[in-house]
Protein backbone atom coordinates (compact mmCIF):
# COMPACT_ATOMS: atom_id res chain seq x y z
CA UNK A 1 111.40 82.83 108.08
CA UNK A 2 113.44 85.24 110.14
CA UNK A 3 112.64 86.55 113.46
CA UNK A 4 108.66 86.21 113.20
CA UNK A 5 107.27 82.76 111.69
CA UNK A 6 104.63 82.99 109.29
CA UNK A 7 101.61 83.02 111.67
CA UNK A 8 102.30 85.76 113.29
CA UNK A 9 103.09 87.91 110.15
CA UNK A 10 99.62 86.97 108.65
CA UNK A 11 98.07 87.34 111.87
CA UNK A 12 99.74 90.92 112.38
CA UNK A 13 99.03 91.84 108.34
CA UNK A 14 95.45 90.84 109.07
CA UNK A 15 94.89 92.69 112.14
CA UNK A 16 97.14 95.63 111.20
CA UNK A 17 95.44 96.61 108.92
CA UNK A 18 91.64 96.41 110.83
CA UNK A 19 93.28 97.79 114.03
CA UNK A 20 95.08 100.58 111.70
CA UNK A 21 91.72 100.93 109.99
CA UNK A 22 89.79 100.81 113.50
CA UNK A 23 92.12 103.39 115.19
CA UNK A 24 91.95 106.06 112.12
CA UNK A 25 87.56 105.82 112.33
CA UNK A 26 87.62 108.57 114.81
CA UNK A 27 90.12 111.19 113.34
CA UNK A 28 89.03 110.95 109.59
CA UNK A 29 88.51 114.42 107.63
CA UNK A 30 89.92 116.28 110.15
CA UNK A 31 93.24 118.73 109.31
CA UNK A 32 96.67 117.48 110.48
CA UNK A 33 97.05 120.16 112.75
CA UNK A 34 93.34 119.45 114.42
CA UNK A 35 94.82 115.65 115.38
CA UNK A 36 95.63 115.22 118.59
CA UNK A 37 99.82 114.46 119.66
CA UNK A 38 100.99 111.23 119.06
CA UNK A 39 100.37 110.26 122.82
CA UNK A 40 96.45 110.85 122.94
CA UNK A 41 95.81 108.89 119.80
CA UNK A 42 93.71 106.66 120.65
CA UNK A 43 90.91 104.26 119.87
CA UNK A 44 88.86 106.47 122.19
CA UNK A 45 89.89 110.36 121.31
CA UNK A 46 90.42 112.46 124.21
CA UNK A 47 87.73 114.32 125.48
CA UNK A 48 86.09 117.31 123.50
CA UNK A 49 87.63 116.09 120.41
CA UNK A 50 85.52 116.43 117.59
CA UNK A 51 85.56 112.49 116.28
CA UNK A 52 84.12 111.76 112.92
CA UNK A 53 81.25 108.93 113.19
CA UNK A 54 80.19 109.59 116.51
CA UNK A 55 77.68 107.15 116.48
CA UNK A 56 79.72 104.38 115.54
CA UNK A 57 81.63 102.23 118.48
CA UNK A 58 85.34 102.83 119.23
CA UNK A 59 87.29 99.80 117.87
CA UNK A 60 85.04 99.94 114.53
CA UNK A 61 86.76 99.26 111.60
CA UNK A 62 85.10 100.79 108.28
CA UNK A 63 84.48 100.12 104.56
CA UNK A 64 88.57 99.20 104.43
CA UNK A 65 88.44 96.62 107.00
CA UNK A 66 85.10 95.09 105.43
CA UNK A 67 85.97 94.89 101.74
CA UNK A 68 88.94 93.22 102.89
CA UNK A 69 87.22 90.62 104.86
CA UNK A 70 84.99 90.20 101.90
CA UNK A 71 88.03 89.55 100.03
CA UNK A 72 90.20 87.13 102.09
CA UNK A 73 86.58 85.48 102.62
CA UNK A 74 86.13 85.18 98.67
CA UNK A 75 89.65 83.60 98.43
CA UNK A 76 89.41 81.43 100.79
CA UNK A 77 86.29 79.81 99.77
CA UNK A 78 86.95 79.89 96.01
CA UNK A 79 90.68 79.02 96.21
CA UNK A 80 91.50 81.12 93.95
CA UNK A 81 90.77 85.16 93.09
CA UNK A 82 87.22 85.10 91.05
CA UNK A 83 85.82 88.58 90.53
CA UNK A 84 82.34 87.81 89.96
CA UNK A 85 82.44 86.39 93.79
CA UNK A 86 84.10 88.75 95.05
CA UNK A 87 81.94 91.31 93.42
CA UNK A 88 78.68 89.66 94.52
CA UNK A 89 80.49 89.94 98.38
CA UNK A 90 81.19 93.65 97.45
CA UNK A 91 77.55 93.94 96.55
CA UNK A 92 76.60 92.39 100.16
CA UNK A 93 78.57 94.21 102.14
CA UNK A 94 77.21 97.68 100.42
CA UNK A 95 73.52 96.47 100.50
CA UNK A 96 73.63 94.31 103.88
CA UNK A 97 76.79 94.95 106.03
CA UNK A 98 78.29 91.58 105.06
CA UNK A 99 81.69 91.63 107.21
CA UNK A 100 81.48 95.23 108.32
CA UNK A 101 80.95 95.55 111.85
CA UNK A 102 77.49 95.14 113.45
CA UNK A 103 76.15 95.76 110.13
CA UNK A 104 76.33 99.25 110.08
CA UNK A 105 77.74 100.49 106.71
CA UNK A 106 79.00 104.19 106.93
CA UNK A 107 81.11 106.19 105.23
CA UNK A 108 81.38 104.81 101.32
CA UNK A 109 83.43 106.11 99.04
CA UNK A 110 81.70 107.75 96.15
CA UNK A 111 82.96 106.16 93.85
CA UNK A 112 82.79 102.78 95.45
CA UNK A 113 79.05 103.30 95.68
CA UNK A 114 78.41 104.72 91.89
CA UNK A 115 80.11 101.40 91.00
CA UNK A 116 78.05 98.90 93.20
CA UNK A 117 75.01 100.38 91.82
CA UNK A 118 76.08 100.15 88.63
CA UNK A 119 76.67 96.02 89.28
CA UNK A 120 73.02 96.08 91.23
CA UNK A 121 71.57 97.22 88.07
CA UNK A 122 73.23 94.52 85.93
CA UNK A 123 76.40 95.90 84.20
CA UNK A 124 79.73 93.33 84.29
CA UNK A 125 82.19 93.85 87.30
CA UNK A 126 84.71 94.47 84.90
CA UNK A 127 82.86 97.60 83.43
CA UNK A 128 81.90 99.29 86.77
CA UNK A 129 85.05 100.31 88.03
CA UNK A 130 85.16 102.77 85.11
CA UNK A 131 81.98 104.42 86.05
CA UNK A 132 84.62 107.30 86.60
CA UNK A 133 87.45 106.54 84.61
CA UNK A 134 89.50 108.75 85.76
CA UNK A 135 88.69 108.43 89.15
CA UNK A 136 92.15 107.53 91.06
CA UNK A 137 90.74 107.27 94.45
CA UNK A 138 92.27 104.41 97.06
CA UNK A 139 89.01 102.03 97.46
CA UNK A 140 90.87 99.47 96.03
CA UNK A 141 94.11 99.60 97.76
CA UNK A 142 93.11 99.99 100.76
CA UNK A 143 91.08 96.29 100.98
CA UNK A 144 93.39 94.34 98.95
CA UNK A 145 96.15 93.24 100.69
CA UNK A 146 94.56 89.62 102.19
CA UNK A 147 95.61 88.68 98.55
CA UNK A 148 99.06 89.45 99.24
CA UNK A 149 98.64 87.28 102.69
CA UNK A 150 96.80 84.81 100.81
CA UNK A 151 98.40 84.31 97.24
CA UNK A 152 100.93 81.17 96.73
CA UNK A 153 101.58 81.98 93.39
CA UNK A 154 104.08 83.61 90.71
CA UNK A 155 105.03 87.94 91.05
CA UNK A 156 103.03 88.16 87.70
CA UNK A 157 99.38 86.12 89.30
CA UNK A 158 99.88 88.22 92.41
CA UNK A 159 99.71 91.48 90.04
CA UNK A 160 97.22 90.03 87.88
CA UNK A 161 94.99 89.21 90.66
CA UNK A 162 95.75 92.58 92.38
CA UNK A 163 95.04 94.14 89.62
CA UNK A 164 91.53 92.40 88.95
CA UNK A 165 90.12 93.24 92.25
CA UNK A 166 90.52 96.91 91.29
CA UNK A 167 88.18 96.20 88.56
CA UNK A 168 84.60 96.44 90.29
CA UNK A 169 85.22 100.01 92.04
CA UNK A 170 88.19 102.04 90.75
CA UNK A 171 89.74 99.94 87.41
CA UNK A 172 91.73 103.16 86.40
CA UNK A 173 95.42 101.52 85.80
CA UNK A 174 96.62 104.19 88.19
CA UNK A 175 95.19 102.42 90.77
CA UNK A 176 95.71 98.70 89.25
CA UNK A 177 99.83 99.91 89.95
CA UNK A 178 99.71 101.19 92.89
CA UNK A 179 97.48 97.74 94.23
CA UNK A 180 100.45 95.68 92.13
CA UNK A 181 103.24 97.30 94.01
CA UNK A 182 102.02 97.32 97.53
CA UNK A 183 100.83 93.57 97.40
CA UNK A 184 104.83 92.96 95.74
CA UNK A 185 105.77 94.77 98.68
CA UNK A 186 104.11 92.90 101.02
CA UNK A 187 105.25 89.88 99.97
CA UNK A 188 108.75 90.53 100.69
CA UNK A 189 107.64 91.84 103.91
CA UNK A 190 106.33 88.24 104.13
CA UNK A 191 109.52 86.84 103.19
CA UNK A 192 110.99 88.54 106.07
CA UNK A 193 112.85 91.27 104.46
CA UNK A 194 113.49 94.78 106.11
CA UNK A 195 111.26 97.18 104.41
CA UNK A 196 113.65 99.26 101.94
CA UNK A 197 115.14 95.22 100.31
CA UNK A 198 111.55 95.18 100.07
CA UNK A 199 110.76 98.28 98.60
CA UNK A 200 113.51 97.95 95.74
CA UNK A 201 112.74 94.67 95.27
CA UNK A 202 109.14 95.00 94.44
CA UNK A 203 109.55 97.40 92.49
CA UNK A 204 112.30 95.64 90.10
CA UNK A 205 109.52 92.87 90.51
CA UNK A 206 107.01 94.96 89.09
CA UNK A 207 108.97 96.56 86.39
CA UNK A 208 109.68 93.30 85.17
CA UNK A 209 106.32 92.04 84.98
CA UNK A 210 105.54 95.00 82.81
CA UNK A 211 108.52 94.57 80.43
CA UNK A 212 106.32 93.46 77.47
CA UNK A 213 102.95 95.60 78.93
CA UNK A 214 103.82 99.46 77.68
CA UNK A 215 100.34 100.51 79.15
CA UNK A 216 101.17 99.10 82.81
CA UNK A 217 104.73 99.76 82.38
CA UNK A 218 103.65 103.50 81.65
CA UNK A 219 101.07 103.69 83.89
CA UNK A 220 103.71 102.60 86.74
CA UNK A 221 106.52 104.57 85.52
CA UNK A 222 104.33 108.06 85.09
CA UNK A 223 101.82 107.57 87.94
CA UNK A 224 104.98 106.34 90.80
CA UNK A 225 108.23 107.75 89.53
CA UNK A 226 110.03 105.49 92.27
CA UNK A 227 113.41 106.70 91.76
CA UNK A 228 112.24 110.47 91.64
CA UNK A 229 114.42 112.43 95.03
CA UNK A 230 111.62 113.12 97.47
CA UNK A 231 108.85 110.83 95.69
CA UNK A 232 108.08 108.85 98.97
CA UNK A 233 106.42 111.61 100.98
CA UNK A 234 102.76 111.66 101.43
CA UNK A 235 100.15 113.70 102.77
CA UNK A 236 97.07 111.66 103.83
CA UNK A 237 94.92 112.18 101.41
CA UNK A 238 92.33 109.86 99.45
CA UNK A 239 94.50 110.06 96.41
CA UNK A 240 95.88 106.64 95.77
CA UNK A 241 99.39 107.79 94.86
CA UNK A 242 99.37 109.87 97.66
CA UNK A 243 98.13 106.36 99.65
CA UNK A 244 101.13 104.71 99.30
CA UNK A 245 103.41 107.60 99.60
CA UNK A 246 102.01 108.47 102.85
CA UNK A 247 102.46 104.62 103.96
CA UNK A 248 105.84 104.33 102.33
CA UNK A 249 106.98 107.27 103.55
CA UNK A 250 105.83 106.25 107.12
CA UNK A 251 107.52 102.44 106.91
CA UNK A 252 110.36 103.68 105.78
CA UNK A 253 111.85 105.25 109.22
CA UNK A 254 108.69 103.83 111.65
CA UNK A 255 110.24 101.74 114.42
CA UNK A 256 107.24 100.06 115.69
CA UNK A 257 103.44 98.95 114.71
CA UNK A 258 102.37 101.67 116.91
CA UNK A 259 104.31 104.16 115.79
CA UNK A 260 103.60 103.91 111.77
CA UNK A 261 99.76 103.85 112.39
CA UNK A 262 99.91 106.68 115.02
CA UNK A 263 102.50 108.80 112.33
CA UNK A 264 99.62 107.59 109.83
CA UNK A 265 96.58 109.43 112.06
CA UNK A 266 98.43 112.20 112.42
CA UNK A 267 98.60 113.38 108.70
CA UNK A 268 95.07 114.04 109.16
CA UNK A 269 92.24 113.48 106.25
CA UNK A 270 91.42 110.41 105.33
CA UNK A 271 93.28 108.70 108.90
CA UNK A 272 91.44 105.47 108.37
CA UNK A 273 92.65 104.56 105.23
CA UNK A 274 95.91 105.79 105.50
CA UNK A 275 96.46 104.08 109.23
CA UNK A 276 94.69 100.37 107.38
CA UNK A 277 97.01 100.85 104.58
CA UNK A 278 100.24 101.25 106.54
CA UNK A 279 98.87 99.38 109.51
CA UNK A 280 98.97 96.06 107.22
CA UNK A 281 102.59 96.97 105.91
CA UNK A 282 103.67 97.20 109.84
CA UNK A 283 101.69 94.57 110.87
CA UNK A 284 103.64 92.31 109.01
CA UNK A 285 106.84 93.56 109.51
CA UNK A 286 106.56 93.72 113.34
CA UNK A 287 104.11 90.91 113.52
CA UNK A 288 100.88 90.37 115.60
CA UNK A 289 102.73 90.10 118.60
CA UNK A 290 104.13 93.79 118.08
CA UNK A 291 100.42 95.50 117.75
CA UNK A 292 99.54 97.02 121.07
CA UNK A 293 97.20 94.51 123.21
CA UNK A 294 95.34 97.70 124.71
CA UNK A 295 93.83 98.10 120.95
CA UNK A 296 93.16 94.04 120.01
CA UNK A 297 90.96 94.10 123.15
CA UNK A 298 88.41 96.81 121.95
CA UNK A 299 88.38 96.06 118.24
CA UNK A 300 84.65 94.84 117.38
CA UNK A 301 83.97 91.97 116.02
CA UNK A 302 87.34 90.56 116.59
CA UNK A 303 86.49 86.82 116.77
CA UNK A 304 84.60 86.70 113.64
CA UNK A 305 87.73 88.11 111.40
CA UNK A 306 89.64 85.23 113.91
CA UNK A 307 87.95 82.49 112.32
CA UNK A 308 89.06 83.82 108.64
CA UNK A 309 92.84 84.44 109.75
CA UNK A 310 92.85 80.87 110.87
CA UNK A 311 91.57 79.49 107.60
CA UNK A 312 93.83 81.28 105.88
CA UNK A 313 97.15 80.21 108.36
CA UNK A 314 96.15 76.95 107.77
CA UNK A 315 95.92 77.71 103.83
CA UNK A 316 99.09 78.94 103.59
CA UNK A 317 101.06 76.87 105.92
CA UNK A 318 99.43 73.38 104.21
């Protein structure tokens, strides 16, 4: 692998996206031009800033960094992507703080929390993402790229399975895409490829899956328009297109780890998913060795989401 070997992309995909996560906690719903500069985002905000969650540690990750522990934990044990697992983890970490920090659960989506109470009450995973069909919000790609980090197999089971996990919270196809593409994108991120061969790539990848799937291949074409002038340019918001525009957009030119989850804070709204979502994308592509060791010290719980990225270096390099 060029450059970085594979540990320290997994480690750095891992972590970049619950440092990104961590980092954005603070900043969330508040206006781009409310963020602080570039310089005094921090884990702690400078003082007098307003910070979202103020009763919840610095160096917290949220509902992002959780779900996606309860997903690398599901694949890990199971060996293979199994969405009535995964959903029963979903379930745990909504009703008992299974992987999220100290417990505490805060902030869940709406949707995400329709949906889990839909499964509590005994409706099939598969049918409880749709408890808003139309609902094209990014719960589900902002937790799933561990299966990108974890997956050994073909372009098509990664987009199967990335598509699957969408299923329990947000199954519109809209956001089944947009979860296909970015996990295709971090794989050749993985493969150690700069991060517009990976871009193009993915998405020839993905168009290719979909030849004989006219739904998908619709829902991909419509919803991304990736050859559309000016399509790549995001605004932070909880839209999933708009997700992976914003962390496109930011990968695109950013020339660090630091700098693509600072650039990701400072579009303001929803900074924690945004930062999580690009902070994965950079931590791969800069590696764990890039991310800033002033924010791995404070990040909470940091030895417990250890023990999972060693399983799964050890998975993938066996």
């Amino acid at each position: 692998m060029a450059l970085l070997d594979i540990q320290d992309r997994l480690y750095g995909g891992l972590f970049g996206l619950l440092i990104g996560d961590a980092l954005g906690v603070p900043y969330e719903f508040h206006a781009a031009k409310d963020i602080p500069p570039a310089e005094f985002i921090e884990m702690e905000p400078p003082e007098g800033f307003n910070r979202a969650h103020p009763g919840v540690e610095p160096g917290t990750w949220s509902d992002d960094g959780a779900q996606a522990l309860c997903l690398l934990d599901s694949l890990i044990l199971c060996g293979k992507f199994d969405l009535d697992d995964f959903s029963r983890r979903m379930l745990g970490w909504y009703e008992n703080g299974f992987w999220a920090v100290g417990k505490n659960v805060f902030d869940v989506g709406i949707q995400t929390s329709m949906a889990l109470n839909m499964y509590k009450n005994g409706s099939k995973p598969e049918e409880c993402g749709n408890v808003r069909p139309d609902g094209k919000g990014n719960g589900a790609l902002m937790r799933v790229l561990p299966l990108a980090l974890w997956h050994k197999g073909t372009d098509e089971e990664l987009v199967r399975d990335a598509q699957k996990q969408c299923l329990i919270t947000h199954a519109n196809i809209t956001n089944q895409v947009c979860c296909a593409l970015y996990c295709l994108i971090a794989r050749e991120l993985m493969n150690g490829n700069s991060f517009d061969v990976s871009l193009d790539s993915a998405v020839a990848k993905l168009r290719a899956v979909y030849k004989d799937r006219p739904e998908y291949s619709n829902g991909f074409e419509l919803s991304l328009k990736p050859e559309e002038p000016g399509f790549w340019k995001g605004s932070g918001s909880g839209y999933v297109v708009d997700s992976l525009r914003s962390a496109v957009m930011i990968m695109q030119t950013a020339e660090t780890y630091e700098e693509a989850v600072k650039r990701s804070v400072a579009l303001g709204d929803d900074t924690d998913t945004t930062a999580c979502i690009t902070g994965g994308l950079a931590g791969i592509k800069f590696g764990y060795n890039g991310i800033p060791e002033r924010w791995k010290a404070p990040l909470q719980d940091s030895i417990k989401a250890e023990g999972l990225a060693k399983k799964l270096v050890s998975f993938r390099c066996a």
